[in-house]
N, C-alpha and C. Protein backbone atom coordinates (compact mmCIF):
# COMPACT_ATOMS: atom_id res chain seq x y z
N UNK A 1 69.42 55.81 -56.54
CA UNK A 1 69.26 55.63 -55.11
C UNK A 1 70.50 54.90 -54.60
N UNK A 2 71.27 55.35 -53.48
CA UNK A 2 72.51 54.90 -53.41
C UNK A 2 72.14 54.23 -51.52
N UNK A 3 72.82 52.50 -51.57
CA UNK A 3 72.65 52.15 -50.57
C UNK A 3 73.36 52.12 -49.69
N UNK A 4 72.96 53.36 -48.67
CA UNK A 4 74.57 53.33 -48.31
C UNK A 4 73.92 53.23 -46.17
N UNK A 5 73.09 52.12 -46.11
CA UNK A 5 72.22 52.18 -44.88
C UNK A 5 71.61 50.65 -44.65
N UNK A 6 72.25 49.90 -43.61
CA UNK A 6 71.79 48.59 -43.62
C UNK A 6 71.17 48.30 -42.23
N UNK A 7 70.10 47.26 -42.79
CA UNK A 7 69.15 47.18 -41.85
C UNK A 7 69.04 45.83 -40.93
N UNK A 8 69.38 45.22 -39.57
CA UNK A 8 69.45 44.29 -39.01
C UNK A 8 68.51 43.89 -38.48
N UNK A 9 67.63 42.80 -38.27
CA UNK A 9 66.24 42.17 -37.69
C UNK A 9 66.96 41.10 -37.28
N UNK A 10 66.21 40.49 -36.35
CA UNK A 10 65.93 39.05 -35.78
C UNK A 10 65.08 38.24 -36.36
N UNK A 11 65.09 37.24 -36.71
CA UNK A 11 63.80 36.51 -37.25
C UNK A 11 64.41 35.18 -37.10
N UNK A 12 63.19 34.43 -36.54
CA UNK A 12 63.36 33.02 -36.61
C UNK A 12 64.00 31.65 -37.50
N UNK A 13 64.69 31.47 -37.82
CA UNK A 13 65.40 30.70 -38.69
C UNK A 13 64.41 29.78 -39.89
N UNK A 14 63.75 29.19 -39.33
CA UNK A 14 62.85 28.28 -40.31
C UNK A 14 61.87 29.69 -41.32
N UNK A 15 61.63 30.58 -40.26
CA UNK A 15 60.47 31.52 -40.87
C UNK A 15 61.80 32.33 -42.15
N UNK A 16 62.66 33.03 -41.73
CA UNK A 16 63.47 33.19 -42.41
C UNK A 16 63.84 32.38 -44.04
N UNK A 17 64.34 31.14 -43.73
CA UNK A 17 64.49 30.12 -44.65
C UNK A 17 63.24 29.90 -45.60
N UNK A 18 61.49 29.99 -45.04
CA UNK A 18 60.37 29.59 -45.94
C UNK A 18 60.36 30.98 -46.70
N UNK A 19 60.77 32.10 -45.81
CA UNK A 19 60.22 33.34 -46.49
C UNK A 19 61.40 33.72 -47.83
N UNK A 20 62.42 33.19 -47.64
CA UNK A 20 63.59 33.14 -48.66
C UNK A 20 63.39 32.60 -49.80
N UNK A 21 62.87 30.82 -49.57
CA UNK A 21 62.52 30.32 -50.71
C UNK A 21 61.42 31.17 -51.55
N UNK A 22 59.89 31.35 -50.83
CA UNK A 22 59.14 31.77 -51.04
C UNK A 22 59.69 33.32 -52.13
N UNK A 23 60.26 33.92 -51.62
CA UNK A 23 60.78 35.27 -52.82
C UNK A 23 61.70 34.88 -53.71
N UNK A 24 62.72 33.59 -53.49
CA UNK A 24 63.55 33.24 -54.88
C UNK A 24 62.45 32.46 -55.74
N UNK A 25 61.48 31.96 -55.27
CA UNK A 25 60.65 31.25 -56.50
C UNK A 25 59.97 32.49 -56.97
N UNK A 26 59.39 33.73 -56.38
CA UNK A 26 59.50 34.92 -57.37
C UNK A 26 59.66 35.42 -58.09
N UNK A 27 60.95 35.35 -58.39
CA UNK A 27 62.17 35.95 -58.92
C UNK A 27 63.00 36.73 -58.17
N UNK A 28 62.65 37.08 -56.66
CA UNK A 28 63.62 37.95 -56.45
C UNK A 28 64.06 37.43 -54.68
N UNK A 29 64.51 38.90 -53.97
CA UNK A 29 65.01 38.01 -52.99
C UNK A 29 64.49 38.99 -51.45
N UNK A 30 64.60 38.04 -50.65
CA UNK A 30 63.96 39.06 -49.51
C UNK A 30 64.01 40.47 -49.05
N UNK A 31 65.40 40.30 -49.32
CA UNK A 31 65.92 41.82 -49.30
C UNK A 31 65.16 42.61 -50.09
N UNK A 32 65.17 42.49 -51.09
CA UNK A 32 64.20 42.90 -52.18
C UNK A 32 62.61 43.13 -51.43
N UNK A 33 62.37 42.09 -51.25
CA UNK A 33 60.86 42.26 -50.91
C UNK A 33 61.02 43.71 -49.46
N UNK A 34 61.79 43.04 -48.64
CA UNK A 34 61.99 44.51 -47.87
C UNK A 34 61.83 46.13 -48.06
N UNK A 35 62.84 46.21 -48.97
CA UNK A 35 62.74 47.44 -49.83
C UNK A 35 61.62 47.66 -50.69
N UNK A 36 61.09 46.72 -51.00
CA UNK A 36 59.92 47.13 -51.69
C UNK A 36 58.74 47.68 -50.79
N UNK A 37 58.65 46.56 -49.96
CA UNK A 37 58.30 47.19 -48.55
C UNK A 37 58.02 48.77 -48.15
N UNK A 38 59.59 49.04 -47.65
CA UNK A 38 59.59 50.25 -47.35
C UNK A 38 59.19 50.93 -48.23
N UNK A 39 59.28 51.15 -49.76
CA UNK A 39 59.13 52.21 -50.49
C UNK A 39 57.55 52.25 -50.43
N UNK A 40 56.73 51.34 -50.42
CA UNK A 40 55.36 51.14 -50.58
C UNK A 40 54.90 51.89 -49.80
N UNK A 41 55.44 51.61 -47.92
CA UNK A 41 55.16 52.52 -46.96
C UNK A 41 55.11 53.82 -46.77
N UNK A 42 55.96 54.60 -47.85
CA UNK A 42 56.37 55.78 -47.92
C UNK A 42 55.26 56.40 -48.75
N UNK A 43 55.00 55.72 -50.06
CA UNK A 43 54.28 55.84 -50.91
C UNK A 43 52.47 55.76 -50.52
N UNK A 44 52.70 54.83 -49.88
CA UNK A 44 50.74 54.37 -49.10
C UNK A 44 50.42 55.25 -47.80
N UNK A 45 51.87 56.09 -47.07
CA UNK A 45 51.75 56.83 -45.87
C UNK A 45 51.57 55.63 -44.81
N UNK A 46 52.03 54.86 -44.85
CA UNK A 46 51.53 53.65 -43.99
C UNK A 46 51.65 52.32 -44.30
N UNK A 47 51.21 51.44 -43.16
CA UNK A 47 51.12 50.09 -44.04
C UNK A 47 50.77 49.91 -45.57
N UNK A 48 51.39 48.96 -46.49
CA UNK A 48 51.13 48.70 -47.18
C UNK A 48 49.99 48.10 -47.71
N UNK A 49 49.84 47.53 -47.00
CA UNK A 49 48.30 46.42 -46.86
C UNK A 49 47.83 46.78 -45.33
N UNK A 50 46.51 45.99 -45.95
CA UNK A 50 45.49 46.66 -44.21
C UNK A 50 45.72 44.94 -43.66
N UNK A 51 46.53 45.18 -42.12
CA UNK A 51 47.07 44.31 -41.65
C UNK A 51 45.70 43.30 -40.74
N UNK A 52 45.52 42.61 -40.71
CA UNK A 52 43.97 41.76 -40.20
C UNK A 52 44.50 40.65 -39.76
N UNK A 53 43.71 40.27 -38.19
CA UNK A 53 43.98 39.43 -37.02
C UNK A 53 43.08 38.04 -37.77
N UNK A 54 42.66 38.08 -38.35
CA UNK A 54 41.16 36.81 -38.76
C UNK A 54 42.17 35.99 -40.51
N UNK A 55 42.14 34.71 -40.33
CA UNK A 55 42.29 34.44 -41.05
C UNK A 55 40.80 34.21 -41.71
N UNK A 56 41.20 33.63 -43.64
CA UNK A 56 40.36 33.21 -43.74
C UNK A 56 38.63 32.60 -43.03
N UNK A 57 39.71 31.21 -42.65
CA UNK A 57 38.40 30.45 -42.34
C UNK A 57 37.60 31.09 -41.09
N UNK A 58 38.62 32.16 -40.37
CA UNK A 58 37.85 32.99 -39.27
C UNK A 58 36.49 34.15 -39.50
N UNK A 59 36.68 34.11 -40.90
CA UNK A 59 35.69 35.44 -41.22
C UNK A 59 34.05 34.94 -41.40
N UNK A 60 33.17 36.10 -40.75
CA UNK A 60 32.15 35.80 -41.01
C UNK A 60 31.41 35.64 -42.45
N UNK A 61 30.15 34.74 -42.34
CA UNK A 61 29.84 35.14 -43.96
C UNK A 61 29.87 36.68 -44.19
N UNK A 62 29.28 37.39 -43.56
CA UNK A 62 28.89 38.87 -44.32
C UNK A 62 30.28 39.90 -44.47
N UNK A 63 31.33 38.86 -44.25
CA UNK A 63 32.76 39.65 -43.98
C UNK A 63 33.06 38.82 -45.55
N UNK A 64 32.81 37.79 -45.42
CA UNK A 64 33.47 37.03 -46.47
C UNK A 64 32.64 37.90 -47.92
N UNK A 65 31.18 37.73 -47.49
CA UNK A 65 30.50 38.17 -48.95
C UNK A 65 30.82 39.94 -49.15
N UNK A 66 31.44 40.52 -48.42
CA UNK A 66 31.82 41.73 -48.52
C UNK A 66 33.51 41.73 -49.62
N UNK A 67 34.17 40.79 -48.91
CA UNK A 67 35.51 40.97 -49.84
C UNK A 67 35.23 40.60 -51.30
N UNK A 68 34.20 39.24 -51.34
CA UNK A 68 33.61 38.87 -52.64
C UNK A 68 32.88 40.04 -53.63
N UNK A 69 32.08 41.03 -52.88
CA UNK A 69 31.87 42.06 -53.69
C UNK A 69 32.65 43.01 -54.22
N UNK A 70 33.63 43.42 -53.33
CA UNK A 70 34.92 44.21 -54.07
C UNK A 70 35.36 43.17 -55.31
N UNK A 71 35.61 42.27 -54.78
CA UNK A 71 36.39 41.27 -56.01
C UNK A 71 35.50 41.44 -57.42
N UNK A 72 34.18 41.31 -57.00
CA UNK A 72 33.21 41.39 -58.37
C UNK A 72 33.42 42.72 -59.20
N UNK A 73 32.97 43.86 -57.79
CA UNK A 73 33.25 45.22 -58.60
C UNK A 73 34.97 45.40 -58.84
N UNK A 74 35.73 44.70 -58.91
CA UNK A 74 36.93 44.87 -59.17
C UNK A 74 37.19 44.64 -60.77
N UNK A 75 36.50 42.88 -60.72
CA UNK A 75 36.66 42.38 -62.38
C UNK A 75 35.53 43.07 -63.38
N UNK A 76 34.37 43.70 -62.88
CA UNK A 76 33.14 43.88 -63.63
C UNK A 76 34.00 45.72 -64.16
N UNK A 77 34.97 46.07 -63.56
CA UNK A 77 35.17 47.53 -63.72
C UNK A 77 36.64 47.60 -64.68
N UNK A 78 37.12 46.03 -64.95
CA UNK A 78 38.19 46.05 -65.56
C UNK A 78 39.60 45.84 -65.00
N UNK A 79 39.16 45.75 -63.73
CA UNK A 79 40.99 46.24 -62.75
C UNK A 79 40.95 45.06 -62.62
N UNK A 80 41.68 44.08 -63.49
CA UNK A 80 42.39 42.80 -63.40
C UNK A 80 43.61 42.78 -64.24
N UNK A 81 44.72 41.82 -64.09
CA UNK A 81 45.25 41.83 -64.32
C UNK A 81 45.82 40.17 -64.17
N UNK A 82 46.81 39.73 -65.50
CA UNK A 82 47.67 38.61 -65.34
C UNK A 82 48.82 39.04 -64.43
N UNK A 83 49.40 37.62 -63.93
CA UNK A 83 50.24 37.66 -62.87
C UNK A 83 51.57 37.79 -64.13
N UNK A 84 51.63 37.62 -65.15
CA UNK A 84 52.55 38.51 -66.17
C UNK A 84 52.83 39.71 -65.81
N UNK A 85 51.81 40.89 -66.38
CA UNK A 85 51.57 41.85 -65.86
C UNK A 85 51.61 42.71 -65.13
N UNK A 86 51.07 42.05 -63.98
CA UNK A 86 51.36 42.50 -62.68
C UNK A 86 52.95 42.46 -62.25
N UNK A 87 53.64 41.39 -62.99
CA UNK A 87 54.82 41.51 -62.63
C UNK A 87 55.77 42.31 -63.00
N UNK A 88 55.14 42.70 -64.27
CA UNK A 88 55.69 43.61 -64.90
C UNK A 88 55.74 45.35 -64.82
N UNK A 89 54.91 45.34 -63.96
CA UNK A 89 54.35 46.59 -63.51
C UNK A 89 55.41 46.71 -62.82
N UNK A 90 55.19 46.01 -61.55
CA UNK A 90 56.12 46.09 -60.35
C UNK A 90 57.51 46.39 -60.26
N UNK A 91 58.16 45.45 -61.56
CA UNK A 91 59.52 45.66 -62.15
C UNK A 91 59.89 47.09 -62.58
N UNK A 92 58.73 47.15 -63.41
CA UNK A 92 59.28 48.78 -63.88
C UNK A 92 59.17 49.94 -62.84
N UNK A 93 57.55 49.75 -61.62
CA UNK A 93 57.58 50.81 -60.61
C UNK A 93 58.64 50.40 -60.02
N UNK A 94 59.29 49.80 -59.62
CA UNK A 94 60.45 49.83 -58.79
C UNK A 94 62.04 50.09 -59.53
N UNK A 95 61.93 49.88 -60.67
CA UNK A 95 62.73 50.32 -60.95
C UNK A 95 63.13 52.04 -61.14
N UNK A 96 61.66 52.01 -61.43
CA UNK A 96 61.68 53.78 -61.53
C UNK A 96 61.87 54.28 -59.87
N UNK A 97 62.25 53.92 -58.35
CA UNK A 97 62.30 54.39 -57.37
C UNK A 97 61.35 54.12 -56.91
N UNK A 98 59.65 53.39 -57.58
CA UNK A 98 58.80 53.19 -56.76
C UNK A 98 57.93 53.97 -57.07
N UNK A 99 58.03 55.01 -58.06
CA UNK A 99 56.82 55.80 -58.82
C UNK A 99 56.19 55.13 -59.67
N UNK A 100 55.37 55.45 -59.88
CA UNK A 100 54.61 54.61 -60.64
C UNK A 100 55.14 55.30 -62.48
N UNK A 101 55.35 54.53 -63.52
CA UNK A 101 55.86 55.31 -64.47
C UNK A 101 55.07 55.75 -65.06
N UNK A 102 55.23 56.73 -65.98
CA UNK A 102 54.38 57.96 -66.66
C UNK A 102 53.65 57.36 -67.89
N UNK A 103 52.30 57.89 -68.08
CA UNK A 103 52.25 57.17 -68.83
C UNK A 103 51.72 58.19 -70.32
């Protein structure tokens, strides 16, 4: 993949600076997270994540005990993973362009 296309935003300086640290304690770097970004978008047809106005402490119980049940049927079905792992995944889908590699 050859980068030959750069991308300019505005962003607030402090938000900038937390979101910087925040991806070098990662391992990697915003830019990075960007591109990962985009490829996800391409890949998901859309947002990456389902984007939501309610924080936490905003959600109702039956909102809250709803995410808690995915979470259950998540670990009871096996789909967990160490943050090892997971990191490791990520490294290699992105290295492969963002496909997921063959297995």
């Amino acid at each position: 993949m050859s980068m030959d296309a750069t991308l300019q935003i505005r962003i607030d300086g402090e938000l900038k600076a937390q979101v910087e640290e925040l991806y070098r304690s990662l391992g990697t770097s915003f830019a990075e997270a960007v591109r990962i970004f985009a490829r996800q978008s391409l890949q998901e047809g859309g947002m990456p994540f389902r984007p939501a106005l309610k924080t936490w402490d905003e959600l109702t119980h039956e909102e809250i005990g709803v995410k808690l049940a995915q979470s259950e049927a998540d670990i009871a079905a096996g789909r967990v993973c160490t943050q090892e792992e997971l990191d490791s995944r990520m490294r290699e889908r992105f290295a492969n362009g963002g496909k997921a590699p063959s297995q």
